[in-house]
C-alpha atoms as a PDB file:
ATOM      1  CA  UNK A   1     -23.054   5.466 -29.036  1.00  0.00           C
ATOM      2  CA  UNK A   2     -20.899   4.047 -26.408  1.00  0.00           C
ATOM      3  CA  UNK A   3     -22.049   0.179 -26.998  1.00  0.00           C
ATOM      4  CA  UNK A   4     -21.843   0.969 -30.731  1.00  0.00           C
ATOM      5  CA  UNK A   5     -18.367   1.761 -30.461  1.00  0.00           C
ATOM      6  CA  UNK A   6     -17.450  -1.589 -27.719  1.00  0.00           C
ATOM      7  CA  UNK A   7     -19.101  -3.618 -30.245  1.00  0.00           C
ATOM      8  CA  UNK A   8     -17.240  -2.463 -33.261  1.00  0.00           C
ATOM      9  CA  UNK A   9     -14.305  -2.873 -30.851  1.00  0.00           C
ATOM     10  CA  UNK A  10     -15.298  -6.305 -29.937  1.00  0.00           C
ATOM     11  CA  UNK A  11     -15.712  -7.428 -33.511  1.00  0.00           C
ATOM     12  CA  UNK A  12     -12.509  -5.980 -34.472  1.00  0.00           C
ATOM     13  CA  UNK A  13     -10.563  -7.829 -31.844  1.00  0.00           C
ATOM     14  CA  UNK A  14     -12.606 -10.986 -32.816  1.00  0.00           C
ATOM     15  CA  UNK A  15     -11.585 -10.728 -35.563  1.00  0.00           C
ATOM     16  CA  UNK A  16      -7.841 -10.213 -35.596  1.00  0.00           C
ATOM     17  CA  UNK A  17      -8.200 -13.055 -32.974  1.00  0.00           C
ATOM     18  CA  UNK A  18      -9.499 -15.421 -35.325  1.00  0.00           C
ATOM     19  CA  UNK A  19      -7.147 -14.603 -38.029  1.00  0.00           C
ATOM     20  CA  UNK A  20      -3.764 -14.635 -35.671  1.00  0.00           C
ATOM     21  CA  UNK A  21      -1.897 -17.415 -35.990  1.00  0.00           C
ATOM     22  CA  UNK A  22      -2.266 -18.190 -32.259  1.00  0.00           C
ATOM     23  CA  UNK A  23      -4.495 -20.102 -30.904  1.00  0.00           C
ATOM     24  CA  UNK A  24      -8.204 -18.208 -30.825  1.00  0.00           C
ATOM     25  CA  UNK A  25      -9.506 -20.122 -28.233  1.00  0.00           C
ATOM     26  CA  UNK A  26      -6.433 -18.432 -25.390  1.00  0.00           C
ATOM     27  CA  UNK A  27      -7.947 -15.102 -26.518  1.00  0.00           C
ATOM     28  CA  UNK A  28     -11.279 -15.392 -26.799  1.00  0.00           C
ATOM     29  CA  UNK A  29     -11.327 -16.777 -22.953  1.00  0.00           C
ATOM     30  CA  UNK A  30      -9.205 -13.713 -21.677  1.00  0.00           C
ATOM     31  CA  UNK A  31     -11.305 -10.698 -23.780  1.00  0.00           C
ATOM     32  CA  UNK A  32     -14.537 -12.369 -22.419  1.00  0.00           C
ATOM     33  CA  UNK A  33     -12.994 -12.426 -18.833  1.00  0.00           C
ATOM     34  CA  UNK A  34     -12.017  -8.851 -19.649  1.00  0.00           C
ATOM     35  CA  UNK A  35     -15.522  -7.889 -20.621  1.00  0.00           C
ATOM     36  CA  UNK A  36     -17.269  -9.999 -17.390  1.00  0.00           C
ATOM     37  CA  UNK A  37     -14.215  -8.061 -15.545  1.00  0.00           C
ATOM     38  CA  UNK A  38     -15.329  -4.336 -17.059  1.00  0.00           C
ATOM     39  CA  UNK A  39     -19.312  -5.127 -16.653  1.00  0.00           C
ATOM     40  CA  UNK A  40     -18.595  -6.471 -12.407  1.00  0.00           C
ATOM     41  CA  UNK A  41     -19.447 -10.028 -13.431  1.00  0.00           C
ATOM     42  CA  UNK A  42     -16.163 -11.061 -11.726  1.00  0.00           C
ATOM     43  CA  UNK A  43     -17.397 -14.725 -11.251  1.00  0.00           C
ATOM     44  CA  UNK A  44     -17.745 -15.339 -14.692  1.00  0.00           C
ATOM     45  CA  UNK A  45     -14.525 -13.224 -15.212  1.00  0.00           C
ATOM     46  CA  UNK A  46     -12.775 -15.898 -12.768  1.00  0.00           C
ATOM     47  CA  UNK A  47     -14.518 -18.641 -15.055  1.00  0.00           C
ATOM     48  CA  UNK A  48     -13.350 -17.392 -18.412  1.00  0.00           C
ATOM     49  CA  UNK A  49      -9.482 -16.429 -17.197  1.00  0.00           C
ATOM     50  CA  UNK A  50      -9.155 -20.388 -15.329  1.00  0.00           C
ATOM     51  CA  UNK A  51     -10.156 -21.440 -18.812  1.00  0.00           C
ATOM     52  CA  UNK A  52      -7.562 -18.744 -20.674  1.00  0.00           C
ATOM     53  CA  UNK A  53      -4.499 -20.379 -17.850  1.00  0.00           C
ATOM     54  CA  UNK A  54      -5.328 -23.814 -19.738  1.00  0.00           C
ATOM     55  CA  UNK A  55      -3.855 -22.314 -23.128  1.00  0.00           C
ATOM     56  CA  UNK A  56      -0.128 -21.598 -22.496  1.00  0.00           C
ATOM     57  CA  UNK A  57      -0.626 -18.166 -23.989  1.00  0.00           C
ATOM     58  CA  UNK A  58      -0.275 -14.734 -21.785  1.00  0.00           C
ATOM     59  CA  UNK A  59      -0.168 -16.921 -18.546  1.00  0.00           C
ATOM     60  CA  UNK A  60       1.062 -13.803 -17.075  1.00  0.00           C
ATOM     61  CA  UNK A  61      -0.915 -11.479 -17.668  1.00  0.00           C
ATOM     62  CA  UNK A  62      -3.613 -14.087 -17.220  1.00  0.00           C
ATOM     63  CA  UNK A  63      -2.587 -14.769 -13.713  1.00  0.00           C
ATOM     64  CA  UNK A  64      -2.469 -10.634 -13.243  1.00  0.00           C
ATOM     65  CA  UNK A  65      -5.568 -10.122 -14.371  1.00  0.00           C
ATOM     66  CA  UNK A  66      -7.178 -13.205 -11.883  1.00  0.00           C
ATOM     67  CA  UNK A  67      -5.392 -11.444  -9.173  1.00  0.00           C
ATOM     68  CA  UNK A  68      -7.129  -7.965 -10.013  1.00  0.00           C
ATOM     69  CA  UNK A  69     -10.458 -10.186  -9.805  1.00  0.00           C
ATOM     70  CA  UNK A  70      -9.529 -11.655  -6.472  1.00  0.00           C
ATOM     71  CA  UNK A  71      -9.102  -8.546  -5.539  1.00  0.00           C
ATOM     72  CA  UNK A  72     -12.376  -6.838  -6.858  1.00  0.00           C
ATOM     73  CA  UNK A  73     -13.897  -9.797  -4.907  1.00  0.00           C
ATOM     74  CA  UNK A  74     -11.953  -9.172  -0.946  1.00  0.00           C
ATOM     75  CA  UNK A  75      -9.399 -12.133  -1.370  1.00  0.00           C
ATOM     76  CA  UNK A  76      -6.220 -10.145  -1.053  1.00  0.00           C
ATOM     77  CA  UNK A  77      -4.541 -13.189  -0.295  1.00  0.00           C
ATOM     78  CA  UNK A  78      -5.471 -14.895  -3.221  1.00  0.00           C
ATOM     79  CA  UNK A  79      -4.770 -11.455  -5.044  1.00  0.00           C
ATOM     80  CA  UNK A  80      -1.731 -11.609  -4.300  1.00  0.00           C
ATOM     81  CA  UNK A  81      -0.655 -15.011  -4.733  1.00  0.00           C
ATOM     82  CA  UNK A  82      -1.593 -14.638  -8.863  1.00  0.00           C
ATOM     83  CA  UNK A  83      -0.151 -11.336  -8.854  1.00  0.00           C
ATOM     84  CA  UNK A  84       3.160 -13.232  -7.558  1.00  0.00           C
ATOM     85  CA  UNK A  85       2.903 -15.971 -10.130  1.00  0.00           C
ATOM     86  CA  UNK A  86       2.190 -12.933 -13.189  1.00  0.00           C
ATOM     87  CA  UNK A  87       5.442 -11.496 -12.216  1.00  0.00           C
ATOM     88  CA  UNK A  88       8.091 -10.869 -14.433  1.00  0.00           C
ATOM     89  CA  UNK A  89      11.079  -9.334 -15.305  1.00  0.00           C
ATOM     90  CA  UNK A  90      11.057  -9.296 -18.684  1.00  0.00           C
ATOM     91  CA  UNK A  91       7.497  -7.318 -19.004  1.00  0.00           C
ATOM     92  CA  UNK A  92       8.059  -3.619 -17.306  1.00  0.00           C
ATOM     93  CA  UNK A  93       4.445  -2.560 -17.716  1.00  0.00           C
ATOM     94  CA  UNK A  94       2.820  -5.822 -16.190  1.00  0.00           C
ATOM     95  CA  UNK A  95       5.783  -5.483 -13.181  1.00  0.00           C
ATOM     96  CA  UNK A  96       4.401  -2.060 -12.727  1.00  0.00           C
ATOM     97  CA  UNK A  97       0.724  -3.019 -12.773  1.00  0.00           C
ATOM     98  CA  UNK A  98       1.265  -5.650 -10.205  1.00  0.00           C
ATOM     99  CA  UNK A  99       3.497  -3.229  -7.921  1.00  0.00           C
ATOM    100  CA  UNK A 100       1.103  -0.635  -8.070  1.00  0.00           C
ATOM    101  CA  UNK A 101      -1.711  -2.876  -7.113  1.00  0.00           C
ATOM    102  CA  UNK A 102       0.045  -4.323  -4.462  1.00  0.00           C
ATOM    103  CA  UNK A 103       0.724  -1.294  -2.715  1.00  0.00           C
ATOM    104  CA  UNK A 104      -3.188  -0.474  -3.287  1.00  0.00           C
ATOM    105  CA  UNK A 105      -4.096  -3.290  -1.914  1.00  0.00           C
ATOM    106  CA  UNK A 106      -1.495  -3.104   1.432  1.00  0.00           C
ATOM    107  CA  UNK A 107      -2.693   0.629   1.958  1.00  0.00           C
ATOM    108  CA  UNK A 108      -6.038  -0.321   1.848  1.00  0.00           C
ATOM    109  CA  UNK A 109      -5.405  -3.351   4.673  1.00  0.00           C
ATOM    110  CA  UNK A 110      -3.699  -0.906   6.969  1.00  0.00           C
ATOM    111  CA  UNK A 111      -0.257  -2.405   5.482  1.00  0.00           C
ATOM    112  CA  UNK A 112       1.462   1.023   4.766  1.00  0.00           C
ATOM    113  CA  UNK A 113       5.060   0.260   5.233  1.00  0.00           C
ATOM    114  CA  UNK A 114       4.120  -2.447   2.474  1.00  0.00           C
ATOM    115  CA  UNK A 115       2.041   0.002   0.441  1.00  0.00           C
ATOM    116  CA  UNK A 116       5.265   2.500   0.396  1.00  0.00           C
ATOM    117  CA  UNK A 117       7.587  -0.452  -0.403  1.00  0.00           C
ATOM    118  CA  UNK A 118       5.233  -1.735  -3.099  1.00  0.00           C
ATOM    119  CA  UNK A 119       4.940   2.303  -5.144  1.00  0.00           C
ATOM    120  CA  UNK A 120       8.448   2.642  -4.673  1.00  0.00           C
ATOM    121  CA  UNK A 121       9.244  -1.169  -6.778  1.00  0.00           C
ATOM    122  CA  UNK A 122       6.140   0.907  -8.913  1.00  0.00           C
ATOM    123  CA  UNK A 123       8.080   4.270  -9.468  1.00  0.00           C
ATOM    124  CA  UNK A 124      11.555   2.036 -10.077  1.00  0.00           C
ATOM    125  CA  UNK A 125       9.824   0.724 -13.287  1.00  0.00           C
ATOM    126  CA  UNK A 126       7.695   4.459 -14.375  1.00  0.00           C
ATOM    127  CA  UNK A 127       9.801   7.048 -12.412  1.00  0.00           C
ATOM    128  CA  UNK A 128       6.995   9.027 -13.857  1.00  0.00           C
ATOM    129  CA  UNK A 129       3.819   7.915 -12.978  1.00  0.00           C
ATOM    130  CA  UNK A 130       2.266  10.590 -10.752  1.00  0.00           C
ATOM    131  CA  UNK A 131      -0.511   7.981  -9.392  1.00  0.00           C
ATOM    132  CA  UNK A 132       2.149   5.971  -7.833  1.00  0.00           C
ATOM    133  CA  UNK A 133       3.745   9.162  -6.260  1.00  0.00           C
ATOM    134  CA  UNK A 134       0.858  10.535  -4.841  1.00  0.00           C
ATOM    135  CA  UNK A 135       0.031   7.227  -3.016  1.00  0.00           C
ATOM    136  CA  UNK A 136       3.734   6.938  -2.117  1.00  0.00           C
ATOM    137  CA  UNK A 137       3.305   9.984  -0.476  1.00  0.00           C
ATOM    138  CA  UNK A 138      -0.005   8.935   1.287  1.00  0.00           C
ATOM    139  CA  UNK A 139       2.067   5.721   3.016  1.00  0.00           C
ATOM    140  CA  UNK A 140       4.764   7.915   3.982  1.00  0.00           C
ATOM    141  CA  UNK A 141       2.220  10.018   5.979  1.00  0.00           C
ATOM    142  CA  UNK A 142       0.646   6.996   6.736  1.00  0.00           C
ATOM    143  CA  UNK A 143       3.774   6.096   8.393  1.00  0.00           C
ATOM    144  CA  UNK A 144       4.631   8.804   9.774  1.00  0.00           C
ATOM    145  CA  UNK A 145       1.420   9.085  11.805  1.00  0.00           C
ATOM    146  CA  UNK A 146       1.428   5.794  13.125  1.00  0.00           C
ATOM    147  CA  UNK A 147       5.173   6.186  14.586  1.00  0.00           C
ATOM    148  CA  UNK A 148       3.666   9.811  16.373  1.00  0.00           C
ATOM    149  CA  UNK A 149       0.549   7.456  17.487  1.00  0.00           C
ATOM    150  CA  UNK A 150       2.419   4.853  18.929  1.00  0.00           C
ATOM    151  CA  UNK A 151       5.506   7.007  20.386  1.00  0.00           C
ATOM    152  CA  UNK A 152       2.283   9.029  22.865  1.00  0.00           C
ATOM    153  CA  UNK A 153       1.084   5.830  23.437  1.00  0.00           C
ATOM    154  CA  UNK A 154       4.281   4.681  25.245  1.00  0.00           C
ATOM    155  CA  UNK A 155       4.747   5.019  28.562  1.00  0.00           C
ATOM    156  CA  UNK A 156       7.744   7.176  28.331  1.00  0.00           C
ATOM    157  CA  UNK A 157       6.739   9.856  25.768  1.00  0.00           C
ATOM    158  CA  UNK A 158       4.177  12.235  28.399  1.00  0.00           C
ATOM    159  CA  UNK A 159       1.597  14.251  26.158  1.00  0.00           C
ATOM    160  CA  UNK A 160       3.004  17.692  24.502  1.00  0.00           C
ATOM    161  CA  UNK A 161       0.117  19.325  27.137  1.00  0.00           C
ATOM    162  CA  UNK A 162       1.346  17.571  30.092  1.00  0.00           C
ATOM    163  CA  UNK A 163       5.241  18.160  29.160  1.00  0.00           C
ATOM    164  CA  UNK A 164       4.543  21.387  28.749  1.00  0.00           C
ATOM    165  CA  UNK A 165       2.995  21.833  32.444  1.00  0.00           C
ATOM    166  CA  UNK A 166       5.663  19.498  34.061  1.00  0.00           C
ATOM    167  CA  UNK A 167       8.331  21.692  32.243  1.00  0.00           C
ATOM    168  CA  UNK A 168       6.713  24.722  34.133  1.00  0.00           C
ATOM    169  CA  UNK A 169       6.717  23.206  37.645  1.00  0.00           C
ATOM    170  CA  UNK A 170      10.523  21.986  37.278  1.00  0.00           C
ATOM    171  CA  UNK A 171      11.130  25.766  36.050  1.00  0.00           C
ATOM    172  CA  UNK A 172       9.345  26.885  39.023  1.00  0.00           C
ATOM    173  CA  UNK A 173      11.329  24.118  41.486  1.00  0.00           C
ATOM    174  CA  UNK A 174      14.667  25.040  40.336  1.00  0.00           C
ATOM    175  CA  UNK A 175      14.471  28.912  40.564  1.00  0.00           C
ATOM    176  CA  UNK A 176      12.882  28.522  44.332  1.00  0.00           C
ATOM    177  CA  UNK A 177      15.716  25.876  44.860  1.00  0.00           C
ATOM    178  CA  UNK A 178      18.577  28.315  43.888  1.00  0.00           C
ATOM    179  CA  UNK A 179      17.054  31.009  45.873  1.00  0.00           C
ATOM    180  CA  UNK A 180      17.036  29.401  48.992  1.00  0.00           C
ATOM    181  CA  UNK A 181      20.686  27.679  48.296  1.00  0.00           C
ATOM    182  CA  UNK A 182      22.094  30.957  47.434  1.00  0.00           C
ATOM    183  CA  UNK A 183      20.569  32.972  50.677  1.00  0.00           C
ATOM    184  CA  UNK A 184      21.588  29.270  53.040  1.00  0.00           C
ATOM    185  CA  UNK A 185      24.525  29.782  55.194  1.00  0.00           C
ATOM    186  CA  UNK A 186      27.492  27.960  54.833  1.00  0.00           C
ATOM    187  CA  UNK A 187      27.119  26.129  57.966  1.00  0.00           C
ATOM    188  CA  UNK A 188      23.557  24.440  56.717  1.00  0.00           C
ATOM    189  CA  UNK A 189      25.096  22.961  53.897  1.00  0.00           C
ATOM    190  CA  UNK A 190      27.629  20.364  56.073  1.00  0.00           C
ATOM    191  CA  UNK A 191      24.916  19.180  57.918  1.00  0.00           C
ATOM    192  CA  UNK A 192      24.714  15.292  57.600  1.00  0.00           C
ATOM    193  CA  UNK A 193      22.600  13.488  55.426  1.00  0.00           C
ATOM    194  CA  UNK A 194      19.711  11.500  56.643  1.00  0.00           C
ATOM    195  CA  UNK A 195      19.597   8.640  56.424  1.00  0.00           C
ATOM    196  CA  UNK A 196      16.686   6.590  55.029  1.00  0.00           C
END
């Protein structure tokens, strides 16, 4: 039932393709990348979108959709280099696609201060998009985690166990050090310092 209904689907879109008064060839190339894309054939879906970029047509999108491959295929770098040349201002949804996926694909490297930077430029364009909230809130954990990680692993901040138990030793030092001040005589206190 389900390939019934992609084929009718397919035919439709031929169709209107065909029958647009753009050119058929521009979308053609980009719904077969989109079905190699769908199916995990993301060679041929990098083969069919190159040849889509040759037709002026949707360059953006184009450009977003190689970057999702790129992606799909480990080459965040090249990921992100398309998803920089599909940005624009002028198409909200495709600047929130390519946000979104950005900060998926920082999170994912490790990159969270990027990630949180990346769903918040995501949540400026869909304040409501609860996907890019809950990963926003992810980061900022994220975040948060690694600044606790690193501030134990500097040599100033002790461990909360080991604070604790020096805490309890100065405690321990200062009320047998004002015992013995208060009970001194006078006279001890004026005797010279030594000197080192």
């Amino acid at each position: 039932m389900a390939k019934k209904i992609m084929r009718l689907v397919l035919l439709f879109s031929l169709l209107w393709l065909l029958t647009a008064c753009d050119s058929p060839e521009t979308h053609l190339a980009v719904l077969q990348g989109n079905y190699a894309f769908a199916r995990g054939e993301y060679h041929e879906a990098t083969f069919k979108y190159l040849q889509a970029l040759d037709f002026e047509r949707w360059k953006s999108r184009v450009h977003y959709n190689l970057g999702n491959v790129y992606h799909e295929l480990g080459e965040d770098d090249a990921a992100l280099q398309e998803w920089e040349l599909a940005f624009s201002d002028q198409d909200k949804e495709l600047s929130f696609r390519i946000a979104f996926n950005q900060g998926v694909l920082f999170f994912g490297q490790g990159h969270y201060q990027e990630a949180y930077d990346a769903f918040r430029r995501a949540l400026t364009v869909h304040p409501a998009s609860v996907d890019a909230k809950i990963n926003l809130e992810h980061a900022l954990r994220k975040i948060s985690r690694k600044r606790q990680e690193q501030q134990t692993e500097s040599p100033q901040a002790a461990l909360p166990e080991a604070k604790g138990e020096s805490e309890r030793i100065l405690d321990y030092v200062r009320r047998n050090e004002s015992f013995t001040w208060s009970s001194a005589p006078e006279a001890d206190h004026h005797k010279e310092e030594q000197q080192w």
